[in-house]
Protein backbone atom coordinates (compact mmCIF):
# COMPACT_ATOMS: atom_id res chain seq x y z
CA UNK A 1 -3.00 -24.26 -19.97
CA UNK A 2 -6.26 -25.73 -19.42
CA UNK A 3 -4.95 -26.07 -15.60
CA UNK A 4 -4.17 -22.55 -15.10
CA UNK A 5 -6.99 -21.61 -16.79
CA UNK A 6 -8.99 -23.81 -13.82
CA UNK A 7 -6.99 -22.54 -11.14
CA UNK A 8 -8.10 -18.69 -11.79
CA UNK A 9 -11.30 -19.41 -12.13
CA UNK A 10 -11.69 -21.06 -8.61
CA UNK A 11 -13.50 -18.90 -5.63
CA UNK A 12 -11.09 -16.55 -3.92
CA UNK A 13 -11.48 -19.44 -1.07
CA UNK A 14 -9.53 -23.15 -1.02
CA UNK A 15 -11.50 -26.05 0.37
CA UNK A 16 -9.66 -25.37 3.58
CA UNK A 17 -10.80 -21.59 3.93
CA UNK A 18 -7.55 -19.86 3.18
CA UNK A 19 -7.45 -17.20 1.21
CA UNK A 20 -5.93 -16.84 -2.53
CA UNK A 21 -3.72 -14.36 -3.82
CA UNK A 22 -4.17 -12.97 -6.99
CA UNK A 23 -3.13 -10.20 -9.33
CA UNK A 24 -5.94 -7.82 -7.75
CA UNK A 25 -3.92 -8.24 -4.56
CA UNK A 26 -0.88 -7.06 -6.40
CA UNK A 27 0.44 -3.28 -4.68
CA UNK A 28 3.48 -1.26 -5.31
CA UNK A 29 6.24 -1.79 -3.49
CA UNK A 30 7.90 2.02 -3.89
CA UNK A 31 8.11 3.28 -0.10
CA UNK A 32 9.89 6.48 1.09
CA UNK A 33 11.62 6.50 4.59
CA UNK A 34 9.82 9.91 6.49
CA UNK A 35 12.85 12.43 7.18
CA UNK A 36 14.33 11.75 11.08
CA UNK A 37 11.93 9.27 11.81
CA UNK A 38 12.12 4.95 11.37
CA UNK A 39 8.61 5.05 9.65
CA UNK A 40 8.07 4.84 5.96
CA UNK A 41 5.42 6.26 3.49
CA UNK A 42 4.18 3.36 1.36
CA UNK A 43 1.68 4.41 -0.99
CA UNK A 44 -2.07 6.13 -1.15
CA UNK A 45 -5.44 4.65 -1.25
CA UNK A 46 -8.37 5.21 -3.45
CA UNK A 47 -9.69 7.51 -0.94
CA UNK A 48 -6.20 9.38 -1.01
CA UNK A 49 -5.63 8.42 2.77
CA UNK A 50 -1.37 8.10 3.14
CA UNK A 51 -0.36 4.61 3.97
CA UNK A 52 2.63 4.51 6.28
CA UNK A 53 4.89 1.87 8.39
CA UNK A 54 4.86 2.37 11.84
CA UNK A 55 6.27 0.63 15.01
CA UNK A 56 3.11 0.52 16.01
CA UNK A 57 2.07 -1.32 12.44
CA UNK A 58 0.44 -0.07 9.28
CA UNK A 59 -1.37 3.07 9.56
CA UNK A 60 -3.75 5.52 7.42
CA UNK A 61 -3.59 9.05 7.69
CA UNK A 62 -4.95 12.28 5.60
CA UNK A 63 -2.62 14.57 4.40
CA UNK A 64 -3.04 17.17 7.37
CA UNK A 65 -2.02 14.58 9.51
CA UNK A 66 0.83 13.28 8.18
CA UNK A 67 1.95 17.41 7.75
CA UNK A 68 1.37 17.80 11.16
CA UNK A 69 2.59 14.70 12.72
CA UNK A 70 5.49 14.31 10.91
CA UNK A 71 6.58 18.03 10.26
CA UNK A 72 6.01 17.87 6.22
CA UNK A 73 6.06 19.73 3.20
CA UNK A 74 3.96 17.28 1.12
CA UNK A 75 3.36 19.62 -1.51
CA UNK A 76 7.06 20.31 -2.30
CA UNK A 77 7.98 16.58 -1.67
CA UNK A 78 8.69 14.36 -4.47
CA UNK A 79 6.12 11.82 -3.84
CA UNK A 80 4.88 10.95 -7.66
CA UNK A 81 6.44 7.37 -7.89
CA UNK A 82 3.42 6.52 -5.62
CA UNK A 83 0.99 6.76 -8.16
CA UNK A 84 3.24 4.60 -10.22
CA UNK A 85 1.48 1.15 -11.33
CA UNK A 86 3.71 -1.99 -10.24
């Protein structure tokens, strides 16, 4: 134990320069696949910005946005497993 123990206590950084992952880099993996469309709502951030899979990559977009972009009803959509804690 006294090994793990050692381990989490190191700097986020390896002698190297690469980063660790920890537990505080854990995120929930619950996604929803946007109606018609390829791209895919993954979860919220603090500053409730929508976080969503794109072709184009990962974007962030406030809820007007994503209602306007991609024709939603976010309001009567069953979103709540996002809040759920992995």
């Amino acid at each position: 134990m006294n090994h793990i123990k050692k381990f989490n206590e190191m700097k986020r950084f390896t002698k190297e320069g690469k980063n660790i992952i920890t537990r505080n880099n854990e995120m929930n993996v619950i996604a929803y696949q946007i109606p018609n469309n390829d791209d895919f709502i993954l979860g919220r951030t603090s500053d409730r910005k929508w976080v969503v899979q794109t072709s184009d990559g990962v974007m962030l977009y406030s809820t007007n946005e994503m209602e306007e972009i991609y024709i939603l009803d976010l309001i009567e959509s069953d979103l709540e497993r996002l809040t759920w804690s992995a």
